[in-house]
Protein backbone atom coordinates (compact mmCIF):
# COMPACT_ATOMS: atom_id res chain seq x y z
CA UNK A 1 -10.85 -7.87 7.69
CA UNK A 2 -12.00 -10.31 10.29
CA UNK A 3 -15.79 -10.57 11.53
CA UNK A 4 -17.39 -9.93 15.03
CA UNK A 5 -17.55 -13.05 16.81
CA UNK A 6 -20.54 -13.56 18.95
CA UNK A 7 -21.46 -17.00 20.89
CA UNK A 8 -24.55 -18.89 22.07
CA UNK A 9 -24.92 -18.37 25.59
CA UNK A 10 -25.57 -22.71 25.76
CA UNK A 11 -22.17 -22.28 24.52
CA UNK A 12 -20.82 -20.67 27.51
CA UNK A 13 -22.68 -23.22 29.50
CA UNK A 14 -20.90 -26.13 27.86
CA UNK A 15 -17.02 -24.55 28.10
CA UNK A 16 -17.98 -24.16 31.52
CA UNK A 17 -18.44 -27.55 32.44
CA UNK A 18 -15.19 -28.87 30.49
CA UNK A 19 -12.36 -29.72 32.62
CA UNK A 20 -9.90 -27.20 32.48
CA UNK A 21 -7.15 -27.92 29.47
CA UNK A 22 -10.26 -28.97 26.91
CA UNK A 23 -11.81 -25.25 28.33
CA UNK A 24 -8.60 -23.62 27.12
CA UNK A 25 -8.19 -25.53 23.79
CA UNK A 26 -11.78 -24.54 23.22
CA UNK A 27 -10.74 -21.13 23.68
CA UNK A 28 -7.76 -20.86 21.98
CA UNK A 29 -9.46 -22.11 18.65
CA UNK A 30 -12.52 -19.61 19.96
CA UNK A 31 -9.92 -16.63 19.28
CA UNK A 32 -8.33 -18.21 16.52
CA UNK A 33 -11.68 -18.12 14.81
CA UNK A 34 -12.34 -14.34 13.45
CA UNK A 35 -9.03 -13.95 11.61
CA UNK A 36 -8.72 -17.38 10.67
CA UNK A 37 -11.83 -18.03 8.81
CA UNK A 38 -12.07 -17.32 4.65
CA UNK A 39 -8.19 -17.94 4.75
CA UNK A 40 -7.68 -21.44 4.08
CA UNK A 41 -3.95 -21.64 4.55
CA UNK A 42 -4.32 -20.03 7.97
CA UNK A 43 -7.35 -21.89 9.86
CA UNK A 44 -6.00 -25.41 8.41
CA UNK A 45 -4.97 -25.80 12.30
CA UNK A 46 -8.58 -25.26 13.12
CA UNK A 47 -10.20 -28.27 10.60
CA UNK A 48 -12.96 -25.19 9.52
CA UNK A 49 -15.40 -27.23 7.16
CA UNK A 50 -18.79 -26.22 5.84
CA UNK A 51 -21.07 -28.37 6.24
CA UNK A 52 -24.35 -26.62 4.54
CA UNK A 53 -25.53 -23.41 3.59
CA UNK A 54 -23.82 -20.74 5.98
CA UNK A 55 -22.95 -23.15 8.56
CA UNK A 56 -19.34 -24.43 9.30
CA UNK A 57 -17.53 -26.41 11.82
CA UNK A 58 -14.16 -25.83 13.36
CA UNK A 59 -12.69 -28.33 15.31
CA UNK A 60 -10.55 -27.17 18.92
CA UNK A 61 -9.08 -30.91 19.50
CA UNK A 62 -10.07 -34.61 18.22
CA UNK A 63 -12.70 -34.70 19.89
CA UNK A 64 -14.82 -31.26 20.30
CA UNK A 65 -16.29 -29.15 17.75
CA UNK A 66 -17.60 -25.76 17.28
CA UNK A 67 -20.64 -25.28 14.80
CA UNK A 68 -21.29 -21.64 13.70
CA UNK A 69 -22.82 -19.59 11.16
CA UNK A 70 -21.23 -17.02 8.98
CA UNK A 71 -23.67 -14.17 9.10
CA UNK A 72 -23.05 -10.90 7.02
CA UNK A 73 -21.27 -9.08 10.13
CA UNK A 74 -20.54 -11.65 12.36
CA UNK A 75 -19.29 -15.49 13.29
CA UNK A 76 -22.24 -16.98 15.60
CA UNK A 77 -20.72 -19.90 17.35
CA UNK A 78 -23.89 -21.33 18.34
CA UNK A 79 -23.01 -25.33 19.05
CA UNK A 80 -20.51 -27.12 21.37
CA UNK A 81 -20.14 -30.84 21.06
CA UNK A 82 -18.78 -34.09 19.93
CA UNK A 83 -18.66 -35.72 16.48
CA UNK A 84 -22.26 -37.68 17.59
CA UNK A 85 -23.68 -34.65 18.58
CA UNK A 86 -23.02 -33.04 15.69
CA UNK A 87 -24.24 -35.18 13.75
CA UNK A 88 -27.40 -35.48 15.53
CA UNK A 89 -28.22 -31.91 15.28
CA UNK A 90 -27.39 -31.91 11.88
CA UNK A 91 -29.94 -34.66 10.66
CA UNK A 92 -32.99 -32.68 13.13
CA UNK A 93 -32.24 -30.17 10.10
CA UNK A 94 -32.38 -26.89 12.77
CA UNK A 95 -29.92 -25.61 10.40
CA UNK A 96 -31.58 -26.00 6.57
């Protein structure tokens, strides 16, 4: 059974600004997500790592990636970035 997938609004605000064919990658791999995730011979495609505690990362395309958190009834996608900007939110330690 997949999980609810809820998303940051900042989120929203980033796909928006993406030109058009990285908006729909982002998307595809956005609905992709639910039934993907906890199966790891079916969201290969995605790249889904964890990278702490309750937090993964699924990569749409080389070079964006989603970070979200698996919470008991949901998937909250709550970053949208490149590989530098995840890394920088990782080290401010928002997510420990």
């Amino acid at each position: 059974m997949s999980k609810l997938l809820s998303i940051d609004p900042a989120v929203f605000q980033r796909l928006k600004s993406l030109p058009k064919n990285e908006r729909a990658e982002c998307l595809l791999a956005l609905c992709e997500l639910p039934d993907s995730f906890g199966r790891p011979h079916v969201h290969s495609g995605l790249g889904i790592r964890k990278l702490c505690d309750k937090i993964f990362e699924c990569r749409d395309n080389v070079s964006l990636r989603f970070i979200f958190q698996d919470r008991p009834a949901e998937l909250f996608v709550c970053f949208l970035g490149n590989h530098d900007e995840v890394k920088t939110l990782l080290h401010s330690g928002k997510y420990r």
